[in-house]
C-alpha atoms as a PDB file:
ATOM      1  CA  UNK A   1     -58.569  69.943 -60.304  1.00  0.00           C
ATOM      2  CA  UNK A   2     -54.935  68.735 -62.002  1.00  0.00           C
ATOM      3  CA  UNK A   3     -55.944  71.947 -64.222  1.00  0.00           C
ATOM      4  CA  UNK A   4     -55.662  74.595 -61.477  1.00  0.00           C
ATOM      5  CA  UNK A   5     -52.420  76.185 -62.700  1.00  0.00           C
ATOM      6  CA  UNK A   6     -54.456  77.224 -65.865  1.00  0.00           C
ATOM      7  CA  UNK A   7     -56.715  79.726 -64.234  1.00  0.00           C
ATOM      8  CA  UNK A   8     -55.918  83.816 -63.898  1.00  0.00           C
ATOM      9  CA  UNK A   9     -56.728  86.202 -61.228  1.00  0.00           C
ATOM     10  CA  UNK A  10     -59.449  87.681 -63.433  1.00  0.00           C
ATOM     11  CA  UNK A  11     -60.747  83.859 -63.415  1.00  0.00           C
ATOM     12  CA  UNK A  12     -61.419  84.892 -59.705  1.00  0.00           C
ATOM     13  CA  UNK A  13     -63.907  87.669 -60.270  1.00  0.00           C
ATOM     14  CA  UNK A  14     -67.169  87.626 -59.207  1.00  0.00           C
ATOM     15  CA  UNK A  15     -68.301  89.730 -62.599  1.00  0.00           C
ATOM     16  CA  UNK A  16     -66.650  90.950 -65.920  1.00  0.00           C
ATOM     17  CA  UNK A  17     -65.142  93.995 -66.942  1.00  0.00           C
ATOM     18  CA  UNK A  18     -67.978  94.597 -69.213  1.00  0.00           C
ATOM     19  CA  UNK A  19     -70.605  94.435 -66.170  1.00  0.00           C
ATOM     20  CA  UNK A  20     -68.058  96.545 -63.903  1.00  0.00           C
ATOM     21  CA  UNK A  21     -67.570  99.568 -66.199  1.00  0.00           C
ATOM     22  CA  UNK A  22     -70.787  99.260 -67.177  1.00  0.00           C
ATOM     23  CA  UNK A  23     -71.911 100.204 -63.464  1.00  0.00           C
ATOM     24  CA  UNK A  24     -69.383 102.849 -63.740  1.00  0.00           C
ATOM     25  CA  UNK A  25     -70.637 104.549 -66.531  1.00  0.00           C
ATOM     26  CA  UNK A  26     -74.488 104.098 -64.918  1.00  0.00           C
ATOM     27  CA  UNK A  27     -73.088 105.792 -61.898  1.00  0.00           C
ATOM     28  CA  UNK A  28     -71.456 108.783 -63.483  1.00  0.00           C
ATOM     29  CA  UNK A  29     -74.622 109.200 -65.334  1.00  0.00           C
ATOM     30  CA  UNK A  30     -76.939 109.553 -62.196  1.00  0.00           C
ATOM     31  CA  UNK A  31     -74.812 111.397 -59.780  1.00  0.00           C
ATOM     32  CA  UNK A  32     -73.437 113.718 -62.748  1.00  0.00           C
ATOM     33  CA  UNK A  33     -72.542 116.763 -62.269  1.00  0.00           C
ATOM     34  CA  UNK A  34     -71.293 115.664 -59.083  1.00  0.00           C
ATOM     35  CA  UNK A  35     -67.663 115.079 -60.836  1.00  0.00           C
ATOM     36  CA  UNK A  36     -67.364 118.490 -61.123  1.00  0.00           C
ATOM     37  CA  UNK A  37     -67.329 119.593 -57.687  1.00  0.00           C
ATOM     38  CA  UNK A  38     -65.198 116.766 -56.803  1.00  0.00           C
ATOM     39  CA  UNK A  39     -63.007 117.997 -59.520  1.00  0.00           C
ATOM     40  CA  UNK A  40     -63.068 121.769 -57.307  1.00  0.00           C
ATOM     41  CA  UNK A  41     -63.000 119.868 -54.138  1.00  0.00           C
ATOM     42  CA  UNK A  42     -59.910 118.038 -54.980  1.00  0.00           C
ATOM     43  CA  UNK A  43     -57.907 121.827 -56.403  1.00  0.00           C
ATOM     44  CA  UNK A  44     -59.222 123.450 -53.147  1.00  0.00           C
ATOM     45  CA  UNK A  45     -57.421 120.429 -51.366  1.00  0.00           C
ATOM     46  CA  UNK A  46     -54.352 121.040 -53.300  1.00  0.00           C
ATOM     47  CA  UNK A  47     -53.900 124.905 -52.674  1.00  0.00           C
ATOM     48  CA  UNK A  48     -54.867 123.694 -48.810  1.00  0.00           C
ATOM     49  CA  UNK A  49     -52.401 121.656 -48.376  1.00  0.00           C
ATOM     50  CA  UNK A  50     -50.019 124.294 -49.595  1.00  0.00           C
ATOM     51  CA  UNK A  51     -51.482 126.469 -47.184  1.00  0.00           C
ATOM     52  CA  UNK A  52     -49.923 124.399 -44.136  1.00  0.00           C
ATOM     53  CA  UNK A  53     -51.337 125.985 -41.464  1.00  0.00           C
ATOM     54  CA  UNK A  54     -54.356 124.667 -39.011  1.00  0.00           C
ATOM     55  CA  UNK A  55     -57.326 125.894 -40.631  1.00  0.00           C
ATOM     56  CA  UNK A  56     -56.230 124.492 -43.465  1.00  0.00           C
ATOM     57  CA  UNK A  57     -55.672 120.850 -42.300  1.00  0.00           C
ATOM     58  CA  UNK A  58     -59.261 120.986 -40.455  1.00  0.00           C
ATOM     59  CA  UNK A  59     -60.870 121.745 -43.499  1.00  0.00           C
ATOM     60  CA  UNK A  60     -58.640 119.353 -45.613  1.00  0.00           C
ATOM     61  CA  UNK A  61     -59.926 116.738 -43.019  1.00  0.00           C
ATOM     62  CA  UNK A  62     -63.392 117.462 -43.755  1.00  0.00           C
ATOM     63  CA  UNK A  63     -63.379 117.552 -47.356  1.00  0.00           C
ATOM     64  CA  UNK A  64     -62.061 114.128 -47.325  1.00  0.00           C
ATOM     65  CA  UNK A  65     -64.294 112.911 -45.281  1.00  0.00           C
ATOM     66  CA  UNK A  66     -67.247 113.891 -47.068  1.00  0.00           C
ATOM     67  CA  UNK A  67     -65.170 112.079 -49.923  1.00  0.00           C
ATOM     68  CA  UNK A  68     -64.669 108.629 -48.145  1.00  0.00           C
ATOM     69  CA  UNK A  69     -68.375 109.142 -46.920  1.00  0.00           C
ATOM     70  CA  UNK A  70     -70.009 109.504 -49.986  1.00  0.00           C
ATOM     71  CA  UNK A  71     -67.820 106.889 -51.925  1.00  0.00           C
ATOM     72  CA  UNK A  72     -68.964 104.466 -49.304  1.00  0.00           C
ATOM     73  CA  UNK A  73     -72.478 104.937 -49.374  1.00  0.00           C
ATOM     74  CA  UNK A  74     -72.725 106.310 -53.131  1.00  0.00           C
ATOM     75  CA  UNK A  75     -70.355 103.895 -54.925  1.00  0.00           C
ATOM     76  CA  UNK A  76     -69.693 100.539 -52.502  1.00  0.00           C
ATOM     77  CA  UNK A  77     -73.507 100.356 -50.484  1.00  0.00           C
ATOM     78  CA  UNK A  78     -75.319 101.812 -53.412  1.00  0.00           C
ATOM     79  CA  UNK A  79     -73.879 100.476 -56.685  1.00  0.00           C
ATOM     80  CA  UNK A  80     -70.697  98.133 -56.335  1.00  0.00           C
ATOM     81  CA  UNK A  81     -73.092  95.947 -53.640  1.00  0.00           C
ATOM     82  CA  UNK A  82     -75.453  94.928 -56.648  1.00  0.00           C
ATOM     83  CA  UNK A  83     -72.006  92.640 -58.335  1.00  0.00           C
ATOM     84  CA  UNK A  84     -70.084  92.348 -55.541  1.00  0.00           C
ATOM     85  CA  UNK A  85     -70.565  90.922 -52.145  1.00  0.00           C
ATOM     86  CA  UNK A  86     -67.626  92.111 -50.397  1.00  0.00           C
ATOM     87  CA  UNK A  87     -68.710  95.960 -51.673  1.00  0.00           C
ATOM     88  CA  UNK A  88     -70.838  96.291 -48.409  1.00  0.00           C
ATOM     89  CA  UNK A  89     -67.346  95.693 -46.032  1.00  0.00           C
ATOM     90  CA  UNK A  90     -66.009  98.152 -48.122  1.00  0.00           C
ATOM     91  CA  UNK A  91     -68.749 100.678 -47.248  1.00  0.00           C
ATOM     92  CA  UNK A  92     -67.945  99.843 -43.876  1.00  0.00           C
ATOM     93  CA  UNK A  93     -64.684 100.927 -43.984  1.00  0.00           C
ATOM     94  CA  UNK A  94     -64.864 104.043 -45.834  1.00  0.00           C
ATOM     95  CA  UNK A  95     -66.996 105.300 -43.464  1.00  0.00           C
ATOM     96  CA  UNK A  96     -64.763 104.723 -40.761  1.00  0.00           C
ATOM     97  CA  UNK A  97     -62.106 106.143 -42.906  1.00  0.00           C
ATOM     98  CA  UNK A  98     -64.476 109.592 -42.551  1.00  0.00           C
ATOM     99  CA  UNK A  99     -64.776 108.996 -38.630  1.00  0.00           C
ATOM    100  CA  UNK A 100     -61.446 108.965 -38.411  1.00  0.00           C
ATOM    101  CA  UNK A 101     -60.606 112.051 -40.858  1.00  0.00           C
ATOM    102  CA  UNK A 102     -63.438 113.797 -38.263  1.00  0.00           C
ATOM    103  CA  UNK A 103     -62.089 113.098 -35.325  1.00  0.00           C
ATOM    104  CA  UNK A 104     -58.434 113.082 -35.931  1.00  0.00           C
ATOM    105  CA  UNK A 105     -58.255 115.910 -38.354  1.00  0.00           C
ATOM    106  CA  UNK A 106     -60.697 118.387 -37.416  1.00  0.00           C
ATOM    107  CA  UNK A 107     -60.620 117.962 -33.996  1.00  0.00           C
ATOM    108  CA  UNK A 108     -56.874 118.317 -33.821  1.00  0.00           C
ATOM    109  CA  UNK A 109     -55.249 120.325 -31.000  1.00  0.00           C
ATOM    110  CA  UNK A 110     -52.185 122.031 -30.814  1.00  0.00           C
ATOM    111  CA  UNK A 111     -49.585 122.430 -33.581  1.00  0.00           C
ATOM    112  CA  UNK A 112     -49.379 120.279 -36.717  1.00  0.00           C
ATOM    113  CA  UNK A 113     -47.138 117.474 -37.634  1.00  0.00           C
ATOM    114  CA  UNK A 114     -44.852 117.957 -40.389  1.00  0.00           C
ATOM    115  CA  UNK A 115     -43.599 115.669 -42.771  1.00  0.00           C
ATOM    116  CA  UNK A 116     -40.443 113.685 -42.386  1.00  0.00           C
ATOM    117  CA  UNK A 117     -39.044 115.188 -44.929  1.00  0.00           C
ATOM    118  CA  UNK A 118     -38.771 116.925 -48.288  1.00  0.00           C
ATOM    119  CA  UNK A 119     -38.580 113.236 -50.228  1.00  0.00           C
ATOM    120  CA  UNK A 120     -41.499 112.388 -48.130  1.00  0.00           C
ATOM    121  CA  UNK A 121     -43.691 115.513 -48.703  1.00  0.00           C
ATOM    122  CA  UNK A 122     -42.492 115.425 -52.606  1.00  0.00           C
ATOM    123  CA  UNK A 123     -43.800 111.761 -52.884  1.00  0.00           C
ATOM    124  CA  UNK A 124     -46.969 113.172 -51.364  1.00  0.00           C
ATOM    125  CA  UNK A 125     -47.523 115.884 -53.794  1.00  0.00           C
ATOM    126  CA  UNK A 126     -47.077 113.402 -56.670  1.00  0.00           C
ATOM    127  CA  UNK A 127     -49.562 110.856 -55.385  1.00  0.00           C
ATOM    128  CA  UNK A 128     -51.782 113.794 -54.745  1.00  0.00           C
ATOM    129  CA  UNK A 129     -51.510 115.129 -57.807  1.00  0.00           C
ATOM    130  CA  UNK A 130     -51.801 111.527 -59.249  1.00  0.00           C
ATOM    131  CA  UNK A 131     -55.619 110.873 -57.896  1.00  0.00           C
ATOM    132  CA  UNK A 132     -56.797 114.465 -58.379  1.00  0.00           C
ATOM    133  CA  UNK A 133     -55.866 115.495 -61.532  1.00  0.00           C
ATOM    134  CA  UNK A 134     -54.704 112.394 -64.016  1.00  0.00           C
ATOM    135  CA  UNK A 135     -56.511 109.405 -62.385  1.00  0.00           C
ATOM    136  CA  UNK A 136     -59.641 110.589 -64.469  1.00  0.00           C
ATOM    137  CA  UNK A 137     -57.369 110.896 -67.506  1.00  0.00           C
ATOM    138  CA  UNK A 138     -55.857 107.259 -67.016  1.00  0.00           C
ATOM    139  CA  UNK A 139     -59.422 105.693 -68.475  1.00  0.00           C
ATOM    140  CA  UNK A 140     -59.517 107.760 -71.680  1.00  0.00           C
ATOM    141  CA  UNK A 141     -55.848 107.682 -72.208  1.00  0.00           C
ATOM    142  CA  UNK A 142     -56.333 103.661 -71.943  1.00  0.00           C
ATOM    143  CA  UNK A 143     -59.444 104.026 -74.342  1.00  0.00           C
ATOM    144  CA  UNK A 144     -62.219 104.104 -72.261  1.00  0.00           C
ATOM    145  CA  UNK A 145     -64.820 106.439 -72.815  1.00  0.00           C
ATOM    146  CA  UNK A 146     -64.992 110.141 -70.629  1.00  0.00           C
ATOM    147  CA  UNK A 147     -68.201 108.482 -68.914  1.00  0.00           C
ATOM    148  CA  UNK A 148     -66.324 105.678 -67.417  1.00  0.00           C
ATOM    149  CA  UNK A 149     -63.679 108.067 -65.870  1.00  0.00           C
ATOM    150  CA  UNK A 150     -62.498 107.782 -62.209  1.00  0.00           C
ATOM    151  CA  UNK A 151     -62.563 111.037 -60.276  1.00  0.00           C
ATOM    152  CA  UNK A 152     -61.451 111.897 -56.521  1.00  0.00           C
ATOM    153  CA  UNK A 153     -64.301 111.640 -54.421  1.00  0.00           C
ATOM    154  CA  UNK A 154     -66.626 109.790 -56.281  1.00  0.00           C
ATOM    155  CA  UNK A 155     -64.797 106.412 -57.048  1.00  0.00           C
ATOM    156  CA  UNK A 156     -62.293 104.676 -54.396  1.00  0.00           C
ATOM    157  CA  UNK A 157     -59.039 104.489 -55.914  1.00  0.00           C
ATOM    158  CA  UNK A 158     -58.377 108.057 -56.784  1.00  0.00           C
ATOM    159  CA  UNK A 159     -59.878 108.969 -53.534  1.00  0.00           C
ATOM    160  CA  UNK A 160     -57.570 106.659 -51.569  1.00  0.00           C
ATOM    161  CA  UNK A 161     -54.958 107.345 -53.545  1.00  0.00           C
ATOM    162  CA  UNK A 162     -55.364 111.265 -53.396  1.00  0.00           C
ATOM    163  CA  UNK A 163     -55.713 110.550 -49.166  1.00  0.00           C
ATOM    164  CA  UNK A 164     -52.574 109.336 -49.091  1.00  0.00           C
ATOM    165  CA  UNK A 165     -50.389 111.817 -50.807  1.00  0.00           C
ATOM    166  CA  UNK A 166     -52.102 114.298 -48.943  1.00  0.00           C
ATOM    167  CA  UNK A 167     -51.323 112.794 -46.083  1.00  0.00           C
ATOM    168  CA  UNK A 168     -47.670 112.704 -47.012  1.00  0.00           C
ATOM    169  CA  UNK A 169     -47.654 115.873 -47.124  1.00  0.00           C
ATOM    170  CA  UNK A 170     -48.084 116.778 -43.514  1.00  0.00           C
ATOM    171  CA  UNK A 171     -52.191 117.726 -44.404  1.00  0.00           C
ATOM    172  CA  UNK A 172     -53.983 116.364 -42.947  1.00  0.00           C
ATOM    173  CA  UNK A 173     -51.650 115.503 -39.589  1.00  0.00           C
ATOM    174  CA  UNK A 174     -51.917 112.025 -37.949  1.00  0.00           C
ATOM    175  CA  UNK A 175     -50.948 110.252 -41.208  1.00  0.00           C
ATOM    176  CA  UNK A 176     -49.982 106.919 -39.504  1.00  0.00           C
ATOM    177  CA  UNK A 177     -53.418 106.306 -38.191  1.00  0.00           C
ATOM    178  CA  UNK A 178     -55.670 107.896 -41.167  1.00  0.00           C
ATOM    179  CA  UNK A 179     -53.659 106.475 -43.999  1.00  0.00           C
ATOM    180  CA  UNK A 180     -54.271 102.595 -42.486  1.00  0.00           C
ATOM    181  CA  UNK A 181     -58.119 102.451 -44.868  1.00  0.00           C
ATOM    182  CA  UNK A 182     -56.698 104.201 -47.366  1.00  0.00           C
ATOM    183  CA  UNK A 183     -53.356 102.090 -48.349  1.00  0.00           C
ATOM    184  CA  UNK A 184     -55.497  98.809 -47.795  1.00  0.00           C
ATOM    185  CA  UNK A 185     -57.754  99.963 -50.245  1.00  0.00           C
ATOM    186  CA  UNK A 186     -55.559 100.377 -52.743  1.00  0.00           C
ATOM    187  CA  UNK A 187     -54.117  97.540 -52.077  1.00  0.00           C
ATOM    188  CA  UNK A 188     -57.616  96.115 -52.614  1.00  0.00           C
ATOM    189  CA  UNK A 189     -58.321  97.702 -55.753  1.00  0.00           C
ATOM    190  CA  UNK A 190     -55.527  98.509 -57.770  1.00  0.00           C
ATOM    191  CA  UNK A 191     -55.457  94.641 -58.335  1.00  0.00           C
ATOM    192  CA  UNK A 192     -58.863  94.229 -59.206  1.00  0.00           C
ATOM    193  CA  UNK A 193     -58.477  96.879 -61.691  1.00  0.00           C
ATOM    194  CA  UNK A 194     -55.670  95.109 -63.408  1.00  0.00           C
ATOM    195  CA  UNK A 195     -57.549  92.437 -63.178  1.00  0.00           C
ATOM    196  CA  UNK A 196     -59.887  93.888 -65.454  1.00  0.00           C
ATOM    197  CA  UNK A 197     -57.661  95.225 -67.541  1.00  0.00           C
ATOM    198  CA  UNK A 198     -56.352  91.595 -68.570  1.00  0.00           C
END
């Protein structure tokens, strides 16, 4: 016990790297070519969000919510469960993450909330842009191969990540309440992802 200042945070995991991208790569193999229409998913939810007007943020709603549903049952209750324990909380939480984009952004009524301001809707276009389009390029860039990729809507991060600068940018509305799951995920697993980095 004297030795305790010797250990990492990777010492912490429940599995290695290896075994985690290995599941990664398993699970873009099966679901494949599911990336794809995430890919299209995540440029419709782009040129929505430009679109600012009520339609649009009801559909943006429930496009992410099929997202945070099927990442929670797909990736978390499905795969991440078999190495991690905690992965069936997660589940748990993504789907209320979908609840909430239901019933808060589609079943909005009357006019939409804007962003606080340009620096605030500018932040949300980058962290958009961040999870849908070079989030899946941040794996092979780092050397990993195309199969291990992370794409919006099929793995957490981007997804969470893409939620939030979406929300930023005034699509959906009600950002305080539906961006609660999707900054404590990423709190959750941008570490664990360094984590396996070192």
């Amino acid at each position: 016990m004297s030795e305790w200042w010797t250990y990492r945070l990777s010492d912490f995991l429940m599995f290695s790297p290896r075994i985690y991208w290995r599941l990664v790569e398993r699970y873009n193999g099966e679901i494949w070519p599911a990336q794809l229409l995430a890919a299209g998913a995540g440029l419709l939810l782009l040129k929505l969000a430009a679109t600012r007007s009520t339609a649009a943020a009801r559909v943006t709603a429930a496009l992410l919510a099929a997202a945070w549903l099927w990442v929670g049952w797909a990736f978390f209750w499905q795969r991440y469960a078999t190495i991690n324990w905690a992965a069936s909380y997660f589940a748990f939480a993504f789907w209320l993450e979908a609840l909430l984009l239901v019933v808060l952004g589609t079943w909005q009524r009357g006019p939409r909330e804007r962003a606080h301001s340009s620096g605030v809707r500018a932040l949300g276009w980058a962290l958009a842009a961040v999870g849908l389009l070079f989030y899946p390029l941040a794996g092979p860039v780092a050397g990993r191969p195309w199969t291990q990729a992370e794409v919006f809507g099929v793995m957490p991060d981007p997804t969470a990540l893409a939620t939030v600068g979406l929300l930023l940018t005034g699509s959906p509305p009600h950002a305080g309440w539906l961006g609660v799951v999707p900054v404590l995920s990423l709190m959750v697993g941008m570490p664990t992802l360094w984590m396996l980095s070192t």
